[in-house]
N, C-alpha and C. Protein backbone atom coordinates (compact mmCIF):
# COMPACT_ATOMS: atom_id res chain seq x y z
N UNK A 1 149.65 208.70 -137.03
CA UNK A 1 148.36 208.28 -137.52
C UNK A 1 147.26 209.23 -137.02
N UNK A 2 147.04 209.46 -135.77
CA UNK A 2 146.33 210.28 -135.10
C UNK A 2 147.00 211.98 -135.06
N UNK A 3 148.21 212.11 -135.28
CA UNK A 3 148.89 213.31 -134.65
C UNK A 3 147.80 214.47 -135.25
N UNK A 4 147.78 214.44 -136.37
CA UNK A 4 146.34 215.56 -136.77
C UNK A 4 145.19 216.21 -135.47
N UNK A 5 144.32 214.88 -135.36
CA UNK A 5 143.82 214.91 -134.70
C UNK A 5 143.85 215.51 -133.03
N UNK A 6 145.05 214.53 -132.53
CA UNK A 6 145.97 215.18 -131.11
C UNK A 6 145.95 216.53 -131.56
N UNK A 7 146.08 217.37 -132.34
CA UNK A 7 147.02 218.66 -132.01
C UNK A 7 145.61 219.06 -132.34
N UNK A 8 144.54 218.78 -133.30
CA UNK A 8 143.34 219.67 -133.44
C UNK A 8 142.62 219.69 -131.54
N UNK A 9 142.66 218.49 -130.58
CA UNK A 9 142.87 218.32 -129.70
C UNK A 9 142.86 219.45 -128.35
N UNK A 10 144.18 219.25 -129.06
CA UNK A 10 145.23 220.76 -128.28
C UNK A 10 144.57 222.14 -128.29
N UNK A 11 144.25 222.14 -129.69
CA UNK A 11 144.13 223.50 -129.79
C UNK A 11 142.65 223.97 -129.95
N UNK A 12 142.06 222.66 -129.43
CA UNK A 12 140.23 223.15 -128.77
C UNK A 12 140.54 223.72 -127.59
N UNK A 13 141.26 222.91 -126.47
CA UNK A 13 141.62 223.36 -124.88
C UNK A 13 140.46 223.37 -123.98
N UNK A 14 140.27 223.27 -123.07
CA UNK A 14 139.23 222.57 -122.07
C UNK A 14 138.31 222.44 -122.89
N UNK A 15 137.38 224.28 -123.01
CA UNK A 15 136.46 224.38 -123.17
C UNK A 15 136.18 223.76 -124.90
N UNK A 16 136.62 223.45 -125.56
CA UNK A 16 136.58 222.98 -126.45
C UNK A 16 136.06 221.25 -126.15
N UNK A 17 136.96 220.88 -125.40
CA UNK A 17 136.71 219.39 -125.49
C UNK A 17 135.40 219.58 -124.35
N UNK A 18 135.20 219.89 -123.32
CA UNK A 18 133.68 220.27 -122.79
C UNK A 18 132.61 220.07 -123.24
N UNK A 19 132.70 221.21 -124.69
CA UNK A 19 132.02 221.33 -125.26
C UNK A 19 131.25 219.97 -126.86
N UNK A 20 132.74 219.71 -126.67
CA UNK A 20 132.98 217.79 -127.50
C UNK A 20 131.58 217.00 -126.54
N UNK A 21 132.23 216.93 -125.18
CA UNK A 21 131.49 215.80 -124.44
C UNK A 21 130.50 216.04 -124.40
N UNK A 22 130.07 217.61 -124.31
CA UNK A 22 128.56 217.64 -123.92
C UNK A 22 127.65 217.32 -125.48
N UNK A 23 128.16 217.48 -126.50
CA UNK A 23 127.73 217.41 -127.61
C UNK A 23 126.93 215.76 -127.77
N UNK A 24 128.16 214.85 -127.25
CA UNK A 24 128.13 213.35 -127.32
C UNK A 24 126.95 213.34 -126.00
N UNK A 25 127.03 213.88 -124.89
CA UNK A 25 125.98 213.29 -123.80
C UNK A 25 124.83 214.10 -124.52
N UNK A 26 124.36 214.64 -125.23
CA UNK A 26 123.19 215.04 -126.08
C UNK A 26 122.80 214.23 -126.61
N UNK A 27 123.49 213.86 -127.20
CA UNK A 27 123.05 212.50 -128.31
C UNK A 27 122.42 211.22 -127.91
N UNK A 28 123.27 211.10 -126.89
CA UNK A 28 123.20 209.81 -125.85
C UNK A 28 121.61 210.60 -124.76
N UNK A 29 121.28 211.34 -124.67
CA UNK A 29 120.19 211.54 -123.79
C UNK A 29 119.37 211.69 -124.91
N UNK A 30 119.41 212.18 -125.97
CA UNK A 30 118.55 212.27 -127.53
C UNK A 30 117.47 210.93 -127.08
N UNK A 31 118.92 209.97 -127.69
CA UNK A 31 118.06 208.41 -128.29
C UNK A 31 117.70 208.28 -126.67
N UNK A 32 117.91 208.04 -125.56
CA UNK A 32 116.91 207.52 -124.16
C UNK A 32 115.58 207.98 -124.08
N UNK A 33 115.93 209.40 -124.45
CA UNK A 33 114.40 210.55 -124.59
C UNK A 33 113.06 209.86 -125.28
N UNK A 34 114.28 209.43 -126.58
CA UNK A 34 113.12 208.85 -127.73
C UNK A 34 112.79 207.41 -127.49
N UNK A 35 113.99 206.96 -126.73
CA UNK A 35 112.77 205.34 -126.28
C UNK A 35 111.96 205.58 -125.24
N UNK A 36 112.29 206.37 -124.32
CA UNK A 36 110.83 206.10 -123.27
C UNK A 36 109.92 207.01 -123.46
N UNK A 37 109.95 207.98 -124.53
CA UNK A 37 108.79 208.63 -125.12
C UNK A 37 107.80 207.19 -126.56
N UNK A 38 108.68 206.22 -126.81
CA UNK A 38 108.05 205.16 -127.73
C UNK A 38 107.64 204.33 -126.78
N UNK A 39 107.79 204.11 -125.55
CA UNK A 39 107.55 203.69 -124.45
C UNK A 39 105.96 204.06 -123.77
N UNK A 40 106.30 204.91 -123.43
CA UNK A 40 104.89 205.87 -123.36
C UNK A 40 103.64 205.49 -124.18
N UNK A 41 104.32 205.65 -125.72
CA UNK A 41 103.12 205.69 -126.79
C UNK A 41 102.80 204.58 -127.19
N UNK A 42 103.59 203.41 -126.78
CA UNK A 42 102.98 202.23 -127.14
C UNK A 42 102.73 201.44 -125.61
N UNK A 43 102.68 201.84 -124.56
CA UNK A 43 102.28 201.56 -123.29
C UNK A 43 103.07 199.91 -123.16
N UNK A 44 104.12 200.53 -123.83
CA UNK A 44 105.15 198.97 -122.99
C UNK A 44 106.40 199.10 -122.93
N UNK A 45 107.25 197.97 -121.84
CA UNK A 45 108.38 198.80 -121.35
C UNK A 45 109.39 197.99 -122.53
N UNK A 46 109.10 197.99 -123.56
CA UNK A 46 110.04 197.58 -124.42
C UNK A 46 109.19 197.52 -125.61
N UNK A 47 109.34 198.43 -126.49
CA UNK A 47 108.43 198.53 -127.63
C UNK A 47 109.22 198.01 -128.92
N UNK A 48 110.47 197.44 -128.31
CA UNK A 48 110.83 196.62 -129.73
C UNK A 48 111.83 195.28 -128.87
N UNK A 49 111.97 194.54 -129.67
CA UNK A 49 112.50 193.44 -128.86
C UNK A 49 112.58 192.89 -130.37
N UNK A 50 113.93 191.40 -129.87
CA UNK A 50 114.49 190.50 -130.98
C UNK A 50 114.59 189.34 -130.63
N UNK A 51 114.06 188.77 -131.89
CA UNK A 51 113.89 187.30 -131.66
C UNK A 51 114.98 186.41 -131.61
N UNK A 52 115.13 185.67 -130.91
CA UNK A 52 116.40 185.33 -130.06
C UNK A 52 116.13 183.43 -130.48
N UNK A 53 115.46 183.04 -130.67
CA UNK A 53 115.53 181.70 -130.81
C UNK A 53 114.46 180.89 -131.83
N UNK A 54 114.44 180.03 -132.64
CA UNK A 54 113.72 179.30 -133.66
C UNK A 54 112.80 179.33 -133.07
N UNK A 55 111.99 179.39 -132.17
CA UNK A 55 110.58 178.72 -131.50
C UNK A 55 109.45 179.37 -132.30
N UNK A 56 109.22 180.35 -132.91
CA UNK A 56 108.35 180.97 -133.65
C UNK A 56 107.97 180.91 -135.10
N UNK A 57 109.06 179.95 -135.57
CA UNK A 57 109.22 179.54 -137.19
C UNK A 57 107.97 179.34 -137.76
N UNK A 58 107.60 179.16 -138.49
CA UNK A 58 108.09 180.17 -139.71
C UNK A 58 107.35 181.43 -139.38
N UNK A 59 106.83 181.87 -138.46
CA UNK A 59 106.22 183.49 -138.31
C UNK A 59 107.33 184.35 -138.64
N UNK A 60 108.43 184.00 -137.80
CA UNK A 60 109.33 184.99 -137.39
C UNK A 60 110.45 184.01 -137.13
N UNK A 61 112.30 184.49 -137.62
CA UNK A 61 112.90 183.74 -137.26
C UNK A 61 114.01 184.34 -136.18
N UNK A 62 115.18 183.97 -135.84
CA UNK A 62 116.05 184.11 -135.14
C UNK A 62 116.30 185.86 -135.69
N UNK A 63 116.60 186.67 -134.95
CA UNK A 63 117.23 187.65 -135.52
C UNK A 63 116.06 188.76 -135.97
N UNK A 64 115.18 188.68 -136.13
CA UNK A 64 114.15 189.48 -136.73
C UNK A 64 113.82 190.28 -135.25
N UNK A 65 113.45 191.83 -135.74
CA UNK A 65 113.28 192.89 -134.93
C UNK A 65 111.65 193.10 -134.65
N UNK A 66 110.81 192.42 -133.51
CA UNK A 66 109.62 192.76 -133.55
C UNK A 66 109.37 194.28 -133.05
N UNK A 67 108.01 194.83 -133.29
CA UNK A 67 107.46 195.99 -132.59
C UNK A 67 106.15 195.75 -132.00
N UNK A 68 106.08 196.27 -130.92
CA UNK A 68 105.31 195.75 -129.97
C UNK A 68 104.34 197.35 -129.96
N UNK A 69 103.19 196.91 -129.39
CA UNK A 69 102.22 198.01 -128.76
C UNK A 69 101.63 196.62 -127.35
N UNK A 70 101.07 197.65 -126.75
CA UNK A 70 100.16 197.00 -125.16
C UNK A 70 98.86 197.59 -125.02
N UNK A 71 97.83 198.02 -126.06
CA UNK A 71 96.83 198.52 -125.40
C UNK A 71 96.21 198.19 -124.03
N UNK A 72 95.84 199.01 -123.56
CA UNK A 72 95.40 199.11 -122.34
C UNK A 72 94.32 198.31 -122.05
N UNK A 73 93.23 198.34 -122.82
CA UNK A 73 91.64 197.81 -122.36
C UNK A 73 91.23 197.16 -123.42
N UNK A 74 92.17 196.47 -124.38
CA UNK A 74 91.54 195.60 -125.41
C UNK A 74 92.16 194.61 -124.75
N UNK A 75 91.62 193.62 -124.99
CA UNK A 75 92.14 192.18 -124.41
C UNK A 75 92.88 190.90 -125.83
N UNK A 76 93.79 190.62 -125.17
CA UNK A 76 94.20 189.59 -126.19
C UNK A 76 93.61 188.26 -126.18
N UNK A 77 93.34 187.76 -127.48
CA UNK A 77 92.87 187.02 -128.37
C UNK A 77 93.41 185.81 -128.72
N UNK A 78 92.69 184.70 -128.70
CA UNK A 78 93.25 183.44 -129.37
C UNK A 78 94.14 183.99 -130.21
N UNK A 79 95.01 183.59 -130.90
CA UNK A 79 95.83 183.93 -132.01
C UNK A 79 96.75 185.11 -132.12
N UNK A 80 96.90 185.66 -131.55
CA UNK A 80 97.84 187.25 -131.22
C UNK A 80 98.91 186.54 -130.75
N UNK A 81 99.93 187.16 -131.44
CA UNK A 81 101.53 186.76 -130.82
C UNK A 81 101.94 187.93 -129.80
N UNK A 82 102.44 187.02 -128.83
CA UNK A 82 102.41 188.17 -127.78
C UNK A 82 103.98 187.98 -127.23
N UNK A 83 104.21 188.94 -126.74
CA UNK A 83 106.01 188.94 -125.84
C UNK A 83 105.40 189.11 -123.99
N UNK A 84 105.96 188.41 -123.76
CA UNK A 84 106.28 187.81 -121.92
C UNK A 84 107.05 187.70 -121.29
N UNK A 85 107.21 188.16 -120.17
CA UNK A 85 108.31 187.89 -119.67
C UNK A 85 107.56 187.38 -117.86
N UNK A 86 108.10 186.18 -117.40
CA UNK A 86 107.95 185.58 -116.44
C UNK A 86 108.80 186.00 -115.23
N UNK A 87 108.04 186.39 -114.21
CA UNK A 87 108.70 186.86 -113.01
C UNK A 87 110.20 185.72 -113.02
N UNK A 88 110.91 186.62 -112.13
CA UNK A 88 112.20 186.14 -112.09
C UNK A 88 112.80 185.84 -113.42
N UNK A 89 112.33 186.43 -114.89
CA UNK A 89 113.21 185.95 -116.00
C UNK A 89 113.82 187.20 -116.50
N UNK A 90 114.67 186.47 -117.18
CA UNK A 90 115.27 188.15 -117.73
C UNK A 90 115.00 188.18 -119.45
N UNK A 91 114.51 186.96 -119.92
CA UNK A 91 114.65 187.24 -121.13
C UNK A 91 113.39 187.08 -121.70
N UNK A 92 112.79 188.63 -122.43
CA UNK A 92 111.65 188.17 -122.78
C UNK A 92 111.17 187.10 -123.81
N UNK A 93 109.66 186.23 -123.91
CA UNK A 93 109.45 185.29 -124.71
C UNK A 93 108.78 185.53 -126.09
N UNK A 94 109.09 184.91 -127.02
CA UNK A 94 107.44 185.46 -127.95
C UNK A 94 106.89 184.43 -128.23
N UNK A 95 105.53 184.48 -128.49
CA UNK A 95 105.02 182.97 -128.36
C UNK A 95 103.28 183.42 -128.79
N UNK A 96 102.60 182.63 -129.53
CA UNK A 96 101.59 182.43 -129.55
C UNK A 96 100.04 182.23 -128.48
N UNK A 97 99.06 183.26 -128.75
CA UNK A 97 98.26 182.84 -127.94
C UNK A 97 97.01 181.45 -127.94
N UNK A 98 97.23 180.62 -127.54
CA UNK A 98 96.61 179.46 -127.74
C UNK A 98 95.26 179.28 -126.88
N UNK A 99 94.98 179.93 -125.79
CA UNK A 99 94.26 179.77 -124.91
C UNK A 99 93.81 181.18 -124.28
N UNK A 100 92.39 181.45 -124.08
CA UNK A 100 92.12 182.49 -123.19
C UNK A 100 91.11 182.54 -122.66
N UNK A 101 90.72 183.10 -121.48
CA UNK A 101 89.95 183.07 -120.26
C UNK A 101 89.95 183.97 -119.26
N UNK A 102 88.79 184.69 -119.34
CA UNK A 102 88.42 186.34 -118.71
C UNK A 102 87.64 186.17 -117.31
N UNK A 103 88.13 186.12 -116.36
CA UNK A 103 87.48 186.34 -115.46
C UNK A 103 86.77 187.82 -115.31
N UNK A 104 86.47 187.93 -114.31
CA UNK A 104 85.41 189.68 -113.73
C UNK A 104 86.24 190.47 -114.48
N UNK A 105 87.56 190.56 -113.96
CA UNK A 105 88.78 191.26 -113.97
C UNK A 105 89.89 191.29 -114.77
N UNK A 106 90.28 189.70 -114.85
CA UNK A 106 91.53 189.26 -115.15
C UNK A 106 91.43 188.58 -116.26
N UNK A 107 92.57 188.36 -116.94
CA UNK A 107 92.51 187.70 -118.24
C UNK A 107 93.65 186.57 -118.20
N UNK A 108 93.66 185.30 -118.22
CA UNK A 108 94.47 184.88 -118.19
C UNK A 108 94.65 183.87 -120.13
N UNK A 109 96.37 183.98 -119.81
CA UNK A 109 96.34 183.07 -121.59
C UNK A 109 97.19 182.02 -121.26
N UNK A 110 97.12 181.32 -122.18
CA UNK A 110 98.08 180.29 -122.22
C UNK A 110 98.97 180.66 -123.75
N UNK A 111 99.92 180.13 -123.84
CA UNK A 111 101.18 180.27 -124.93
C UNK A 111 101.52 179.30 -125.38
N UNK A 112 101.88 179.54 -126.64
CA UNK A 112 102.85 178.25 -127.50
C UNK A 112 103.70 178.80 -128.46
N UNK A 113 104.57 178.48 -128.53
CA UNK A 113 105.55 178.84 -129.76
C UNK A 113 105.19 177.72 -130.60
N UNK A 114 105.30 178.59 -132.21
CA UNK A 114 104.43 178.25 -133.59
C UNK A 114 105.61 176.80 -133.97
N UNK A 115 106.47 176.43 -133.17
CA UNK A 115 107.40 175.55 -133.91
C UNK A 115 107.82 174.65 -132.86
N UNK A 116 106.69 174.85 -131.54
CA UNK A 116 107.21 173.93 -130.40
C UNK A 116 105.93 172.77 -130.27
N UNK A 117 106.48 171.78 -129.53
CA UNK A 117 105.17 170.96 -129.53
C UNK A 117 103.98 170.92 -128.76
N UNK A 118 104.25 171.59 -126.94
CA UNK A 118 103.66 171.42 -126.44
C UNK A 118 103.41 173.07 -125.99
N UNK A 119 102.56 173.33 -125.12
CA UNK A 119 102.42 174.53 -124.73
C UNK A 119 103.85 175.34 -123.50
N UNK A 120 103.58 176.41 -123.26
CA UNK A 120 104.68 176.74 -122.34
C UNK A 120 104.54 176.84 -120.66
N UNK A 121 103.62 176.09 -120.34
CA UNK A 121 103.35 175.95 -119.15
C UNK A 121 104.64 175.79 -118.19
N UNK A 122 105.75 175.03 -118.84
CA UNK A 122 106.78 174.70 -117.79
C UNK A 122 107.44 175.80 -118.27
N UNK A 123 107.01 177.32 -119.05
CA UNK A 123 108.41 178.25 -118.90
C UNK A 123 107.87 178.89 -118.04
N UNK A 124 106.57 179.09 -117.66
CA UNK A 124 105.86 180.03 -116.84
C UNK A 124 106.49 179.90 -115.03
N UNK A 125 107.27 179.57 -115.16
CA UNK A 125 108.01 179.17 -113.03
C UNK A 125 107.20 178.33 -112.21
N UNK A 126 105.90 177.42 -112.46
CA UNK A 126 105.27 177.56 -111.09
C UNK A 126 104.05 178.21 -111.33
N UNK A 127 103.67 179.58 -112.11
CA UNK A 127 102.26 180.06 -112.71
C UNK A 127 101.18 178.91 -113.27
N UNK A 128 100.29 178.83 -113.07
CA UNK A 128 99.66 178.26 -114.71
C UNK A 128 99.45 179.02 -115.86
N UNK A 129 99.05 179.98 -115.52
CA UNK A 129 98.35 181.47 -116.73
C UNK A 129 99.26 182.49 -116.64
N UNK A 130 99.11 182.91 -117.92
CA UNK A 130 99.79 184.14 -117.49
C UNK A 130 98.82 185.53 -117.84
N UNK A 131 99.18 186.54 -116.94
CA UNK A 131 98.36 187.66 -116.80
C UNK A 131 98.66 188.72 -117.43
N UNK A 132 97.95 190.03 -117.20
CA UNK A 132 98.14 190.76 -118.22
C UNK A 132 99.66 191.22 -117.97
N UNK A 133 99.51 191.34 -116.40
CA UNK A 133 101.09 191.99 -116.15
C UNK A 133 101.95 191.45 -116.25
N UNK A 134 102.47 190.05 -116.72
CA UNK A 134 103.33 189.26 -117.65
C UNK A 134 103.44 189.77 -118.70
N UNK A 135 102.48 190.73 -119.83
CA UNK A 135 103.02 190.66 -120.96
C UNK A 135 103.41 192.41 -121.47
N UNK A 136 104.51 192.03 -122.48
CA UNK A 136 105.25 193.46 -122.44
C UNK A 136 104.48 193.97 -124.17
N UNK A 137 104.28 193.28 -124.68
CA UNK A 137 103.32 193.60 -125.83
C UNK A 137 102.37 192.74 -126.83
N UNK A 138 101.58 193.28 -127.88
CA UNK A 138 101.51 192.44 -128.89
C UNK A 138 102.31 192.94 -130.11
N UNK A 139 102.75 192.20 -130.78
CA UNK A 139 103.58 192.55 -132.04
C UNK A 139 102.55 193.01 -132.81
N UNK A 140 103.28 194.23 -133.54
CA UNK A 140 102.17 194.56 -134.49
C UNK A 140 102.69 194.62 -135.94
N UNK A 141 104.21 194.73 -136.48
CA UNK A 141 105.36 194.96 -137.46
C UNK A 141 106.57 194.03 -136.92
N UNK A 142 107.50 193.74 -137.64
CA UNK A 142 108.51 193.61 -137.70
C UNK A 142 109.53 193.72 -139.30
N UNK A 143 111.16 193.66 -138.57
CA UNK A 143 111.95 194.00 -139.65
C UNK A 143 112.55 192.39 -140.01
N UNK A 144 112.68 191.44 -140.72
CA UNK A 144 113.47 190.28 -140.62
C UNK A 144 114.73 190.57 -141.01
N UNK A 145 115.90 189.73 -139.55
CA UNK A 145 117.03 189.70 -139.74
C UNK A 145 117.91 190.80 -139.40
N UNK A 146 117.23 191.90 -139.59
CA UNK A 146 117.71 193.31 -138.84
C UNK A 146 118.44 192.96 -137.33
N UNK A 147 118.04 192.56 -136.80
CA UNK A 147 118.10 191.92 -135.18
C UNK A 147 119.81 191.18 -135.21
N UNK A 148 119.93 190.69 -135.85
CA UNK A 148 121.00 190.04 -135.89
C UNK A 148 122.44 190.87 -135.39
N UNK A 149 122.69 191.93 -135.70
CA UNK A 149 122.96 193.04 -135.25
C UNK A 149 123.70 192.91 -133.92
N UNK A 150 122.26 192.55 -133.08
CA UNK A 150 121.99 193.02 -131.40
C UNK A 150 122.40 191.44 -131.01
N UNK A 151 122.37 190.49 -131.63
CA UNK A 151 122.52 189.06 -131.40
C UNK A 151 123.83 188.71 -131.69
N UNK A 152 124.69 189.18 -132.32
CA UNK A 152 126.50 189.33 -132.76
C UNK A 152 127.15 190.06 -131.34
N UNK A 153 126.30 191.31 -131.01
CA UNK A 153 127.09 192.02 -129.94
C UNK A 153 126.72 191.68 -128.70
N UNK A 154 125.94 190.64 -128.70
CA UNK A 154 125.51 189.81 -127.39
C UNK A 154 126.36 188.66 -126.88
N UNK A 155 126.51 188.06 -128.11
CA UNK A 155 127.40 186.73 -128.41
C UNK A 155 128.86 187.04 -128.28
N UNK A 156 129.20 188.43 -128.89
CA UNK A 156 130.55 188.32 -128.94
C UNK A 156 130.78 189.89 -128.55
N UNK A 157 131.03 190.29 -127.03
CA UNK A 157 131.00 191.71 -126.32
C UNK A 157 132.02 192.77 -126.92
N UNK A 158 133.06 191.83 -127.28
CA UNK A 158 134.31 193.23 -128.02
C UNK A 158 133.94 193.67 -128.84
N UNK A 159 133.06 192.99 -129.42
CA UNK A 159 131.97 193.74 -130.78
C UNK A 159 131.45 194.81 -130.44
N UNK A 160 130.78 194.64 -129.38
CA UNK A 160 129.77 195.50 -128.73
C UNK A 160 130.64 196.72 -128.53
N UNK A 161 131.83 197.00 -127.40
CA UNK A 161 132.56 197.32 -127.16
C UNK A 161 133.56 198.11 -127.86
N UNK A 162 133.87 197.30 -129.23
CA UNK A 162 134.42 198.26 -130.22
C UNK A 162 133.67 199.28 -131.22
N UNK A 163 132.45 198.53 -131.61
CA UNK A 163 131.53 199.54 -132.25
C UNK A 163 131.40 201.18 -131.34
N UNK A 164 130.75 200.74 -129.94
CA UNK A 164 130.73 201.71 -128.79
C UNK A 164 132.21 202.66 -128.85
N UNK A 165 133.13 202.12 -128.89
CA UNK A 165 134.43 202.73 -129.11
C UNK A 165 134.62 204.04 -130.48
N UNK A 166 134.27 203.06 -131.56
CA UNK A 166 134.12 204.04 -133.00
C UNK A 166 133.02 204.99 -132.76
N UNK A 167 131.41 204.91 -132.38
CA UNK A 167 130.95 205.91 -132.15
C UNK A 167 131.43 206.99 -131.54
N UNK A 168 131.84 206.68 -130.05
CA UNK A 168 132.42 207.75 -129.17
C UNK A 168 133.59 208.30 -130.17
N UNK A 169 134.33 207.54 -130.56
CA UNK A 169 135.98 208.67 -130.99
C UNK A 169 134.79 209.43 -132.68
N UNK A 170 134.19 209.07 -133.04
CA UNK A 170 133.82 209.57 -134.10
C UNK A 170 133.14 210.74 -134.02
N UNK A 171 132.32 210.54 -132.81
CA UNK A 171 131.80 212.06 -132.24
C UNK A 171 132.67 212.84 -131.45
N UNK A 172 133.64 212.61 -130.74
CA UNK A 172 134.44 213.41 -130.81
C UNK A 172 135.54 214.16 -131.22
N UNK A 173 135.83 213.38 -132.34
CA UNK A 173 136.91 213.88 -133.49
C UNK A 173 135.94 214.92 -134.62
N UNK A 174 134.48 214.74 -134.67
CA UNK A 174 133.71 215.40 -135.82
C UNK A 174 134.52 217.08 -135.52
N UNK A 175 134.07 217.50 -136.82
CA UNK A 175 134.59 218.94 -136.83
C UNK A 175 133.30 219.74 -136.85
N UNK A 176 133.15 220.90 -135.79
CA UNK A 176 132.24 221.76 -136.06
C UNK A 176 132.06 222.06 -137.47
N UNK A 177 130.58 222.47 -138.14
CA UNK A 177 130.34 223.02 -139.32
C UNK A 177 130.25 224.07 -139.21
């Protein structure tokens, strides 16, 4: 099934396959390059994120791919959907801004998801407000359902795992042009 392949293999010889891997760790440093350069330009440490649970209905549903920006010195607004993430959490939130209040300095908001009843005070740990440095963006685009994708290979890892598998043998079986 493979024997083709094996003997094309063979008859690269070190520097051949070397030259395979380094091709693939290019690629793989490519796309890192290009997220923390989208990183950079939209001043947040995750400039795209997926919606992971109904709480946002009908804005946005399960599976849909938001894009985020963080300006620096504009302040968020009643009504801006914003992504959060709460010390000690690992998973960021998206949620509605319902509440806001500017001190000298500080800005604090309160949150709600568009399909929950009450506000999110009890996701916040122990906070009441949350601050600017809680939040990782405001959405400005999204793709619906695209996300789903990243939510299959979360749920079910051999997925993850085998896709990861076909890339790698696919870039290294490609044939120079």
């Amino acid at each position: 099934m493979f024997s083709s392949e094996i003997a094309r293999f063979r008859k690269l010889g070190i520097q051949g396959l070397l030259f395979q891997a380094l091709n693939f760790l290019t690629v793989v440093a490519s796309g890192l390059m290009m997220w923390k350069g989208l990183c950079l330009f939209t001043n947040s440490e995750s400039p795209i994120v997926v919606v992971l649970s109904g709480s946002m209905e009908p804005a946005f549903y399960r599976g849909d791919i938001l894009f985020l920006t963080n300006p620096a010195d504009v302040p968020y607004e009643v009504g801006d959907i914003t992504v959060y993430k709460i010390p000690g959490g690992d998973i960021p939130i998206v949620h509605r801004v319902i509440e806001s209040h500017i001190t000298n300095t500080t800005q604090f908001l309160l949150t709600k998801g568009d399909n929950n009843d009450g506000d999110d005070i009890m996701l916040y740990g122990g906070i009441q407000w949350l601050e600017r440095k809680h939040i990782i963006g405001k959405v400005r685009g999204f793709l619906p359902y695209v996300g789903y994708v990243t939510i299959a290979m979360n749920d079910f890892p051999q997925l993850k795992y085998a896709l990861l598998g076909v890339v790698g043998l696919f870039l290294l079986i490609q044939k120079e042009q």
